[in-house]
C-alpha atoms as a PDB file:
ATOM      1  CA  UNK A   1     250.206  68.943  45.688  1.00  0.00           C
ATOM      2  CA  UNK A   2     253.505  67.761  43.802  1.00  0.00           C
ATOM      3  CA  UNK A   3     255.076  70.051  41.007  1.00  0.00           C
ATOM      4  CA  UNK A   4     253.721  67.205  38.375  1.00  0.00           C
ATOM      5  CA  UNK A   5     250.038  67.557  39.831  1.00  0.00           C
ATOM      6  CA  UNK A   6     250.472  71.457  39.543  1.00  0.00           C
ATOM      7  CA  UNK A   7     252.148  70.872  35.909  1.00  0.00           C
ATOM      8  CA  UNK A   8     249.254  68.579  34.792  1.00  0.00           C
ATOM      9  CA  UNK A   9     246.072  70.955  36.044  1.00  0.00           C
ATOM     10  CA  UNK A  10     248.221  74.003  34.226  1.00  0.00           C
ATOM     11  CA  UNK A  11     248.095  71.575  31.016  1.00  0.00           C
ATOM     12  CA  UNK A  12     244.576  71.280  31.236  1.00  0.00           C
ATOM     13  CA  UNK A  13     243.831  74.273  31.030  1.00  0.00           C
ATOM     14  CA  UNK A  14     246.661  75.665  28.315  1.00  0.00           C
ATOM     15  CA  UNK A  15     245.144  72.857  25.992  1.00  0.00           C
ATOM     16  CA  UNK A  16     242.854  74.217  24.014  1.00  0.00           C
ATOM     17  CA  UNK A  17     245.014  77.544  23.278  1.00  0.00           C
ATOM     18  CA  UNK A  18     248.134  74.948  22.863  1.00  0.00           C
ATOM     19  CA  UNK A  19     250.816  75.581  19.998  1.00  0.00           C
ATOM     20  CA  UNK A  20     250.697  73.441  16.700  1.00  0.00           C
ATOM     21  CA  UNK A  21     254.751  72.693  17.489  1.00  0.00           C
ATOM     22  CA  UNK A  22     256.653  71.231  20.084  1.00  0.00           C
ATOM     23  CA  UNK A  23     258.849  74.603  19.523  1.00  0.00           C
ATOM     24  CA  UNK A  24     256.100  76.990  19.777  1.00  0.00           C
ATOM     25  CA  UNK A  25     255.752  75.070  23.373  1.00  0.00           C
ATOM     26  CA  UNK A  26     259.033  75.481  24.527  1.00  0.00           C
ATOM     27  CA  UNK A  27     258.692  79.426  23.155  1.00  0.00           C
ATOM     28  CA  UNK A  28     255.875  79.791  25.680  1.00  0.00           C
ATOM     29  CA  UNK A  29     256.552  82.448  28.570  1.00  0.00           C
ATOM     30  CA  UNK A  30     256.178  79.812  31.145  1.00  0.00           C
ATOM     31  CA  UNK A  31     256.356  81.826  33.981  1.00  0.00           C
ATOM     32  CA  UNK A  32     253.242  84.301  33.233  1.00  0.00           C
ATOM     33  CA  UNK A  33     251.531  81.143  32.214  1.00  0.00           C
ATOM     34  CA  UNK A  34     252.224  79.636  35.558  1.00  0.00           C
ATOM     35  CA  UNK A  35     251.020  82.812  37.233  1.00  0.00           C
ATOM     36  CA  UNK A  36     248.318  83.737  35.483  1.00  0.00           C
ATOM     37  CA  UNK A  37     247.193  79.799  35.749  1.00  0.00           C
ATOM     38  CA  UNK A  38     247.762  79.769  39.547  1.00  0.00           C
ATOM     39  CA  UNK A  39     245.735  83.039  39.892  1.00  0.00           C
ATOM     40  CA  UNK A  40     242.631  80.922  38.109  1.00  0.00           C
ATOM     41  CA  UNK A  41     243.230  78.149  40.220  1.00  0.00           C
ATOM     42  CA  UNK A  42     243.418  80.290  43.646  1.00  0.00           C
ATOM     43  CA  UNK A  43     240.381  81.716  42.138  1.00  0.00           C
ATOM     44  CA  UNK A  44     238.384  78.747  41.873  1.00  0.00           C
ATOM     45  CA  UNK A  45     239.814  77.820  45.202  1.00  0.00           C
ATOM     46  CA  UNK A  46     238.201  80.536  46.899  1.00  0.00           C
ATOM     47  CA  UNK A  47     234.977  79.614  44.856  1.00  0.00           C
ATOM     48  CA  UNK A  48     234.834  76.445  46.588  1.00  0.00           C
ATOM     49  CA  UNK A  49     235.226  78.125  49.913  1.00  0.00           C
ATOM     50  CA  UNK A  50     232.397  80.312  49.231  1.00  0.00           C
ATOM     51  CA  UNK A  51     230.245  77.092  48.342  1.00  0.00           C
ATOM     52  CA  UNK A  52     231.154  75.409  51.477  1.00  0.00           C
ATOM     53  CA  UNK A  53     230.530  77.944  53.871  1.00  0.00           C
ATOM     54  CA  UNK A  54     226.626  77.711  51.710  1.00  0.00           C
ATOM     55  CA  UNK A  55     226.468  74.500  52.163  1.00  0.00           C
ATOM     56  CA  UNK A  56     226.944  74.471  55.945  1.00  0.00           C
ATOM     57  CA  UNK A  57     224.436  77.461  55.838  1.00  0.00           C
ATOM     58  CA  UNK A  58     221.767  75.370  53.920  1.00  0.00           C
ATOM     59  CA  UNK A  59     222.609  72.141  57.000  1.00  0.00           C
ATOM     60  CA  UNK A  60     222.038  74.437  59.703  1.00  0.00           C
ATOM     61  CA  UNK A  61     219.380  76.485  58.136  1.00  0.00           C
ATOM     62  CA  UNK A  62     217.670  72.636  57.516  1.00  0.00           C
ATOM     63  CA  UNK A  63     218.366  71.524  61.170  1.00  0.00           C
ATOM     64  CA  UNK A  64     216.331  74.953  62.367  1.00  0.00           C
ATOM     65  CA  UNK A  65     213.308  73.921  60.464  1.00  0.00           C
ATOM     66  CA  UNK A  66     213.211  70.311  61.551  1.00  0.00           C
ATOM     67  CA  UNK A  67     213.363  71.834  65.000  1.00  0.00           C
ATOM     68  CA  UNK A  68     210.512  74.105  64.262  1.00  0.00           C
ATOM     69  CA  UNK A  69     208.442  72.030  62.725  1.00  0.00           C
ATOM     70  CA  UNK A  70     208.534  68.905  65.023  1.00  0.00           C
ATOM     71  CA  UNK A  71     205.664  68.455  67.407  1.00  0.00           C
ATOM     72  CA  UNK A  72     207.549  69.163  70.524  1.00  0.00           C
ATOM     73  CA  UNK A  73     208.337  72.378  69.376  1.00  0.00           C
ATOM     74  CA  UNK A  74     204.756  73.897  68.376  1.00  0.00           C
ATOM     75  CA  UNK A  75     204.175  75.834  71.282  1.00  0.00           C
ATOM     76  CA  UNK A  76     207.371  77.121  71.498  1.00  0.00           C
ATOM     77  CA  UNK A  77     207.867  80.913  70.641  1.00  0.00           C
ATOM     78  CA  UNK A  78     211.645  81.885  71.525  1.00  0.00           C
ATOM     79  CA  UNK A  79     213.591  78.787  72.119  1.00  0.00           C
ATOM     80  CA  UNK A  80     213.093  75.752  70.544  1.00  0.00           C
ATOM     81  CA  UNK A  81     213.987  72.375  72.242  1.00  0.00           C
ATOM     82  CA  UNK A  82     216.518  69.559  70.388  1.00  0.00           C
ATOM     83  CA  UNK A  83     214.652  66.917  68.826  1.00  0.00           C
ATOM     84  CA  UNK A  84     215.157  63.051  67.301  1.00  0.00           C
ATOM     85  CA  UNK A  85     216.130  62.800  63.678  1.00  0.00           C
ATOM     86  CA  UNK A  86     215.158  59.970  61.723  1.00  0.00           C
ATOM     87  CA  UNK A  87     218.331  58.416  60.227  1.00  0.00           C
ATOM     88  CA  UNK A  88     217.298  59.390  56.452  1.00  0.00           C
ATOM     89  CA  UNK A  89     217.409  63.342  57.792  1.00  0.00           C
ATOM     90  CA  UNK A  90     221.074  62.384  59.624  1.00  0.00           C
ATOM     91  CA  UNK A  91     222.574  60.679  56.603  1.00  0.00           C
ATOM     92  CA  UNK A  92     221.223  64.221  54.342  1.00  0.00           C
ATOM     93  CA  UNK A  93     222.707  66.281  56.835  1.00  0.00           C
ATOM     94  CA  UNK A  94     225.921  64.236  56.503  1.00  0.00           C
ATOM     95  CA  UNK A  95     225.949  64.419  52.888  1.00  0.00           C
ATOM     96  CA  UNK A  96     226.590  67.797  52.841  1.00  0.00           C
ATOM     97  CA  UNK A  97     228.818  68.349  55.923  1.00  0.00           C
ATOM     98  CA  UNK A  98     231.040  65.884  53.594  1.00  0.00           C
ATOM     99  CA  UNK A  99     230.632  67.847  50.753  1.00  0.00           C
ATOM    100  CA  UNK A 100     231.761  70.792  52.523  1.00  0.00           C
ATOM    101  CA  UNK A 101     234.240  69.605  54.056  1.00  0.00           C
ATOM    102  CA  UNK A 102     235.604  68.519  50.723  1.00  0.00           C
ATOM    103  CA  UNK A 103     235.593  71.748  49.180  1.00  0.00           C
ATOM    104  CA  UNK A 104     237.114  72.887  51.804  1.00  0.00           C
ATOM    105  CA  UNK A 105     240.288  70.179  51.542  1.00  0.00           C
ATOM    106  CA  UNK A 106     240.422  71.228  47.906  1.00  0.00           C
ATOM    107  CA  UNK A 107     240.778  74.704  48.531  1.00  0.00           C
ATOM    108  CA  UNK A 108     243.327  74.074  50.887  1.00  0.00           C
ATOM    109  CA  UNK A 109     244.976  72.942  48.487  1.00  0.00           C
ATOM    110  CA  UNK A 110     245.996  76.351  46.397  1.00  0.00           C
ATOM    111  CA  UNK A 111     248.942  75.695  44.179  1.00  0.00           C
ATOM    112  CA  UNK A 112     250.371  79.256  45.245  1.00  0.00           C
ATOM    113  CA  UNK A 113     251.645  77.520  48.286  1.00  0.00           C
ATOM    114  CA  UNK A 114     253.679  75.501  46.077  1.00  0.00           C
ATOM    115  CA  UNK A 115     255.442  77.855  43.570  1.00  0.00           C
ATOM    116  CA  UNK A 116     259.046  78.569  45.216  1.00  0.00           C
ATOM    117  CA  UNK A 117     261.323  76.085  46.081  1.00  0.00           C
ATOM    118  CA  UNK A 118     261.753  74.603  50.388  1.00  0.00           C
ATOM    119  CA  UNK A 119     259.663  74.342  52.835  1.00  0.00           C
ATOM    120  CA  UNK A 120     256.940  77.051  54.180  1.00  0.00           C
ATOM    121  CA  UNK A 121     255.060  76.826  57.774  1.00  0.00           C
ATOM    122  CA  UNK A 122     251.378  77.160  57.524  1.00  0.00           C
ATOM    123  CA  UNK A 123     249.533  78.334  60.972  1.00  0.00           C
ATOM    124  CA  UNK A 124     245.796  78.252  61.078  1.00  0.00           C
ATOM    125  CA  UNK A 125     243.775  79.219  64.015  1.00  0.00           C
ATOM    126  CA  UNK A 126     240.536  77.695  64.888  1.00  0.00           C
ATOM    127  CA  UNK A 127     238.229  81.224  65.689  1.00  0.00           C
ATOM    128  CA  UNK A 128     235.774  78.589  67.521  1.00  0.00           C
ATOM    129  CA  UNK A 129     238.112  76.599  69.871  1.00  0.00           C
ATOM    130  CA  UNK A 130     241.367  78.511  69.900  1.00  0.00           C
ATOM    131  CA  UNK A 131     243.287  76.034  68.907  1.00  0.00           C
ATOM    132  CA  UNK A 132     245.887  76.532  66.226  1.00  0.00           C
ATOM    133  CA  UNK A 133     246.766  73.668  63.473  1.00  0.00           C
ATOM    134  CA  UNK A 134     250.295  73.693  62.017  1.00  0.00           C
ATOM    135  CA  UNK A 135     251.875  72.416  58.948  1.00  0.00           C
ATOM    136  CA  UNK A 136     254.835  71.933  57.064  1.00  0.00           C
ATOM    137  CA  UNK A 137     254.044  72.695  53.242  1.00  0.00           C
ATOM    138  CA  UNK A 138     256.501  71.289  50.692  1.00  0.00           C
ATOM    139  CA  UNK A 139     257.403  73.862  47.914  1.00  0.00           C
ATOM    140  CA  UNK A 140     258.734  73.218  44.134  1.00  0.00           C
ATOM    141  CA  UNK A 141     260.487  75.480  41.978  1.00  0.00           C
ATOM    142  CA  UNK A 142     258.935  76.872  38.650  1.00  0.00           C
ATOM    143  CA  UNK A 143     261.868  75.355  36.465  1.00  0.00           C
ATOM    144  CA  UNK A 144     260.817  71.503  38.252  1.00  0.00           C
ATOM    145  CA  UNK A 145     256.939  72.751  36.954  1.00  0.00           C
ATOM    146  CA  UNK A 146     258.080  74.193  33.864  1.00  0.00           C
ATOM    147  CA  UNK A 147     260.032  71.103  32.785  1.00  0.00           C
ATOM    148  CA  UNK A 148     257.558  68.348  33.115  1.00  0.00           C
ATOM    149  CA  UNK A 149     254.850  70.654  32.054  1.00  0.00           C
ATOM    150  CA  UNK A 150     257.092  71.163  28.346  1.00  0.00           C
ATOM    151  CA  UNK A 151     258.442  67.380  28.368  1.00  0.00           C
ATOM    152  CA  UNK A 152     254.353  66.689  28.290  1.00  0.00           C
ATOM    153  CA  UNK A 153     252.957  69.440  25.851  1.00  0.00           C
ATOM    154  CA  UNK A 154     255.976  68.587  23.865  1.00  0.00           C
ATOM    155  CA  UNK A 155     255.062  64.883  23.356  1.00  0.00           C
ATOM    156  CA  UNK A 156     251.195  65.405  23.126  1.00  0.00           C
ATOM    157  CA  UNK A 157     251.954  67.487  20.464  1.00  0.00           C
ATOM    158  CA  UNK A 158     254.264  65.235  18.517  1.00  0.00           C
ATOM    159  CA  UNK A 159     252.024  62.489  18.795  1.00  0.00           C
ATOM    160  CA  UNK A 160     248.842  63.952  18.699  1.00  0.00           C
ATOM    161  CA  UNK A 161     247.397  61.430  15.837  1.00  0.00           C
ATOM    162  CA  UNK A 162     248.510  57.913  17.523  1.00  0.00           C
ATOM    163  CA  UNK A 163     247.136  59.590  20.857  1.00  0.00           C
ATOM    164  CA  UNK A 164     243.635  59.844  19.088  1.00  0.00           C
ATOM    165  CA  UNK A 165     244.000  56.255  17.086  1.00  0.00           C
ATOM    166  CA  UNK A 166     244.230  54.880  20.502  1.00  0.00           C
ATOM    167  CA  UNK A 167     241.817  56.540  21.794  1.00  0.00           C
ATOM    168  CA  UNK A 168     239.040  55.571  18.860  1.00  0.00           C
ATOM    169  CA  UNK A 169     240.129  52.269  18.991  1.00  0.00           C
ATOM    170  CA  UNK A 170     238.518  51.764  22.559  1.00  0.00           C
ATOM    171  CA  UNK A 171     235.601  49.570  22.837  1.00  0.00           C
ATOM    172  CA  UNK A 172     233.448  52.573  22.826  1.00  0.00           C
ATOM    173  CA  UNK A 173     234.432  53.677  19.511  1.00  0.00           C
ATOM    174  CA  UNK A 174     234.122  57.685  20.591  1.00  0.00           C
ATOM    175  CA  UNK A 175     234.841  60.111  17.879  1.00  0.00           C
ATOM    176  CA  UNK A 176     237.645  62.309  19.728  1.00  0.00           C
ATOM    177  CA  UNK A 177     236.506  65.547  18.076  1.00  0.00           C
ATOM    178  CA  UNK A 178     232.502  65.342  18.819  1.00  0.00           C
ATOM    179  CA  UNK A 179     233.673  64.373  22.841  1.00  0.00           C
ATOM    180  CA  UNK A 180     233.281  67.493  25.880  1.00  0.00           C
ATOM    181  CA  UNK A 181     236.276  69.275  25.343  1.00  0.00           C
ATOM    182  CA  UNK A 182     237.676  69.012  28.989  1.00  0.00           C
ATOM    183  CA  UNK A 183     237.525  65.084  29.076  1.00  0.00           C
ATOM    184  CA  UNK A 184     239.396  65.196  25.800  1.00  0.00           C
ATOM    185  CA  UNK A 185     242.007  67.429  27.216  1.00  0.00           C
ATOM    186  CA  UNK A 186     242.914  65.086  30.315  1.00  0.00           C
ATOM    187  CA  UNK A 187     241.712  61.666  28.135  1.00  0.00           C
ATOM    188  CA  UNK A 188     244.939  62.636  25.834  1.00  0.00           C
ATOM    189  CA  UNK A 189     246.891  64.261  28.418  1.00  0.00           C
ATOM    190  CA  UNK A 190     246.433  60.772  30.218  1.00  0.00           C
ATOM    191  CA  UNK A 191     247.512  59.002  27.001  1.00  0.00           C
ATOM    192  CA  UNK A 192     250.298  61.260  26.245  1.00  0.00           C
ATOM    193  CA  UNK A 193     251.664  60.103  30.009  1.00  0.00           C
ATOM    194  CA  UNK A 194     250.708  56.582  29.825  1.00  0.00           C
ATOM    195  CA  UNK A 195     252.219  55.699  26.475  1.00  0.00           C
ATOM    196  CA  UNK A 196     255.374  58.562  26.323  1.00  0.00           C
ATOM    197  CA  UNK A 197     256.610  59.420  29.775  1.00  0.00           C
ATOM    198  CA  UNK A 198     257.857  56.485  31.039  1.00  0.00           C
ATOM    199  CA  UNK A 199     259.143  57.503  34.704  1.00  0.00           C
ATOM    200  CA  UNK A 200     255.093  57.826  35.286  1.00  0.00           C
ATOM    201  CA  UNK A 201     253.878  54.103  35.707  1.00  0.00           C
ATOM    202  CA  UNK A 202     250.164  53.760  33.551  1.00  0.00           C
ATOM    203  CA  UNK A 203     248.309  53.353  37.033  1.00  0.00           C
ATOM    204  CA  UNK A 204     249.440  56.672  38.201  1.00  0.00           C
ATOM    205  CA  UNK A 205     248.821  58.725  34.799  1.00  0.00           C
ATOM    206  CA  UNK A 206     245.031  57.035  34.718  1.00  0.00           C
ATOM    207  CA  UNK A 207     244.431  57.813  38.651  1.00  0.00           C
ATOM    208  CA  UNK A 208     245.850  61.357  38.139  1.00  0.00           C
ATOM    209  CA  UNK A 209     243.162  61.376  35.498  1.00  0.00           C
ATOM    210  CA  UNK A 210     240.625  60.401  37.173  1.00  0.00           C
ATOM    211  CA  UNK A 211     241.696  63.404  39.743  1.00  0.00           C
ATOM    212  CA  UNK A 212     241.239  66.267  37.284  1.00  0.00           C
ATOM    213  CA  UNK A 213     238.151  65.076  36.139  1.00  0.00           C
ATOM    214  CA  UNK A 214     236.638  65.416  39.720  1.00  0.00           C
ATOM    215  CA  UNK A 215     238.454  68.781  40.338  1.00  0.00           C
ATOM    216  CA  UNK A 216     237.361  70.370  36.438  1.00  0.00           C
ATOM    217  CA  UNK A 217     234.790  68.306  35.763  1.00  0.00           C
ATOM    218  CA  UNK A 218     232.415  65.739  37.701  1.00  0.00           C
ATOM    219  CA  UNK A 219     231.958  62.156  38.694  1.00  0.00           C
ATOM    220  CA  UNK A 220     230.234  61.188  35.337  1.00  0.00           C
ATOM    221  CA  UNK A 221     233.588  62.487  33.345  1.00  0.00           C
ATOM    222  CA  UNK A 222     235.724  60.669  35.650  1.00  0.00           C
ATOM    223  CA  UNK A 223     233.700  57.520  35.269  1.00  0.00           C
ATOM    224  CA  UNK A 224     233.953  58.052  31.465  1.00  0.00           C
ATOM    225  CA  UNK A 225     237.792  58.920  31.485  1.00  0.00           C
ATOM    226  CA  UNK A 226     238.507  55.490  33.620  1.00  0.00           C
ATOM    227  CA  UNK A 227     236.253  53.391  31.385  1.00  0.00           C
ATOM    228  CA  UNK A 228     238.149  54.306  27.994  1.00  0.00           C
ATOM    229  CA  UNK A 229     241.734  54.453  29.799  1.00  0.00           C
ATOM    230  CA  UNK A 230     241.378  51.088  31.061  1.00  0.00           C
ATOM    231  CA  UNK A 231     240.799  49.721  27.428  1.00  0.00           C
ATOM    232  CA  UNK A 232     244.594  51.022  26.631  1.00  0.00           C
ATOM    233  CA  UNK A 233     246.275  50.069  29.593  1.00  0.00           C
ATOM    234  CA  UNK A 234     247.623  47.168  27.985  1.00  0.00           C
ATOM    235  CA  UNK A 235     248.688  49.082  24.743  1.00  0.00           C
ATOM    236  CA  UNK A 236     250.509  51.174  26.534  1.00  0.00           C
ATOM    237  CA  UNK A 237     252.329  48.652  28.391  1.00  0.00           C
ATOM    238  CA  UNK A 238     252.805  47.207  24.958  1.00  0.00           C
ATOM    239  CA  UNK A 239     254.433  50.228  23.324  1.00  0.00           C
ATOM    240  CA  UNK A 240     256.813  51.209  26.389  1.00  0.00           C
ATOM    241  CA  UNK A 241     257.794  47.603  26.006  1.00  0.00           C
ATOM    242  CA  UNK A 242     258.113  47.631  21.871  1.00  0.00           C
ATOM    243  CA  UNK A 243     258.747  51.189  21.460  1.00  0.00           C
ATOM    244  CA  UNK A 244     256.310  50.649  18.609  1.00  0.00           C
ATOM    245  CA  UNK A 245     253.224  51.680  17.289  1.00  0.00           C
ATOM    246  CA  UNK A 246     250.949  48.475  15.949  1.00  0.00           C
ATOM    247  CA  UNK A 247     250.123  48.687  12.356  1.00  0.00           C
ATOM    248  CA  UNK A 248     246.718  50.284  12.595  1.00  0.00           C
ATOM    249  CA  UNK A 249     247.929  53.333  14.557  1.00  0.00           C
ATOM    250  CA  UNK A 250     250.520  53.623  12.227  1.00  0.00           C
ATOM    251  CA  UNK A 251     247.907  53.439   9.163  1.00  0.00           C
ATOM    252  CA  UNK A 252     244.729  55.125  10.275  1.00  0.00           C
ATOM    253  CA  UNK A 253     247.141  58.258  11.887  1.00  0.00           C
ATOM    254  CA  UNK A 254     248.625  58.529   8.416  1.00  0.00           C
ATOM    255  CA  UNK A 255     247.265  62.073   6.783  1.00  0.00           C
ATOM    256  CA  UNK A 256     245.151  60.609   3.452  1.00  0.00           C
ATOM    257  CA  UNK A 257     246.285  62.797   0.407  1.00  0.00           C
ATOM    258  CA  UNK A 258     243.178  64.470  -1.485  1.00  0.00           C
ATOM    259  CA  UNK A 259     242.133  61.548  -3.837  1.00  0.00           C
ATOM    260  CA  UNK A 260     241.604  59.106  -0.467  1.00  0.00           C
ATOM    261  CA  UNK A 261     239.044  61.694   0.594  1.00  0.00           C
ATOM    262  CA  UNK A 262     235.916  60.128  -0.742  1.00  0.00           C
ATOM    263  CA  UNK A 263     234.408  63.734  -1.043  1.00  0.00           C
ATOM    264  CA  UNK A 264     236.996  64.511  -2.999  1.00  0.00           C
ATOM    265  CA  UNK A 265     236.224  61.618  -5.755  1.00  0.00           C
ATOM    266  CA  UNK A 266     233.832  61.352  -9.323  1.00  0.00           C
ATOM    267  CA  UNK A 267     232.672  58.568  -7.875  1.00  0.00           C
ATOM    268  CA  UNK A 268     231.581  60.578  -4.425  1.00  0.00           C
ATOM    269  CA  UNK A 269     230.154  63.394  -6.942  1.00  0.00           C
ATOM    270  CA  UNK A 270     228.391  61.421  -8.565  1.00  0.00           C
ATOM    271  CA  UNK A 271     226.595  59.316  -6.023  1.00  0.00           C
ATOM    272  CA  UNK A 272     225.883  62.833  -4.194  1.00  0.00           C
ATOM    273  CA  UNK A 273     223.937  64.063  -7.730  1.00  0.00           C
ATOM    274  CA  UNK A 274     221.513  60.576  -7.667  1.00  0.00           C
END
């Protein structure tokens, strides 16, 4: 995990309790944030350990009963004897060892590893076999996370009305405010990267996207977050080129004063009374 990827899942979830300010960002206490965000993420870490070992409970708990249940096994009282599976019960069976063993790489993956700058050696025995595994684990400092994690807040924050223009104009039209909350977070976290932080080329932001959908969300929300980022791609590329928002950003992210508000008309008032 990079200091970026760590700075990008802490943004996620500091979003909804984010300062109205770009200086009310940089006034955060960024290392208790960091820590008390790692602890969550170590947390849900251990979650997913907990629902893999289940998982390869549930396979071999499965495999028993399709033992005990074939034919060649109905006499049988102690031991029962391997059978045949048909390739629908294999390809079941491998569903979940995959799932499992996913949950397992993502729990690996526990951003405390990654907190203090150089390297770290990370030895894990096999109880089964013997056999011990050894890695190398690449560490980042909490200034390199702190840094990228402000330098995005910050221009999120500053541009928090284009960010939603471009987002409504998408072919889907989605009102930004009525969306799930967590695929808003990362769709304008995506945006904000995309369209401000240029040392981040557009196919990394969306992919990195797509990544915290699957690891806070689900499939469906990363489908949804790469359909409406890949109707922007090419307005981003625009604006890093122009440096410029088109007209209509400009225009509909505009606050209306109260006498554009047609609530706020006769004319509204009046057609509300009939």
């Amino acid at each position: 995990m990079t200091a970026r990827r760590i700075a990008r899942e802490i943004a996620v979830i500091l979003m909804p309790q984010l300062p109205k300010s770009r200086a009310g960002v940089e006034a955060l206490e960024m290392s208790s944030l960091i820590e008390k965000t790692v602890r969550m993420l170590a947390d849900y870490a251990k979650q997913n350990l907990l629902d893999a070992g289940g998982l390869l409970e549930k396979t071999s708990f499965e495999l028993h009963n399709i033992e005990a249940e074939h034919p060649d096994n109905s006499r049988s009282t102690q031991v029962l004897h391997p059978v045949t599976l048909t390739t629908e019960q294999l390809r079941e069976q491998i569903r979940q060892l995959e799932r499992a063993l996913n949950l397992v790489a993502e729990a690996l993956d526990i951003p405390e590893m990654t907190l203090a700058s150089g390297t770290s050696s990370l030895t894990v025995p096999c109880k089964q076999c013997g056999h011990t595994n050894r890695a190398t684990v690449e560490k980042f400092s909490h200034q390199e996370i702190r840094d990228f994690l402000v330098k995005l807040l910050s221009a999120f924050i500053e541009n928090k009305s284009e960010i939603d223009e471009y987002i409504k104009s998408t072919r889907s039209k989605w009102n930004v405010e009525r969306m799930v909350s967590i695929d808003r977070d990362i769709l304008r976290l995506a945006c904000t990267e995309a369209f401000f932080i240029k040392e981040v080329p557009i196919n990394v932001a969306v992919s990195e996207a797509v990544e915290l959908c699957h690891r806070f969300a689900d499939d469906k929300a990363a489908k949804f977050v790469n359909g409406v980022l890949s109707d922007i791609v090419e307005q981003a590329k625009e604006f890093r080129r122009t440096g410029q928002f088109p007209e209509y950003i400009r225009s509909a992210s505009q606050p209306q004063s109260p006498d554009q508000h047609p609530e706020n008309s006769d004319e509204s008032l009046e057609e509300t009374k009939l």
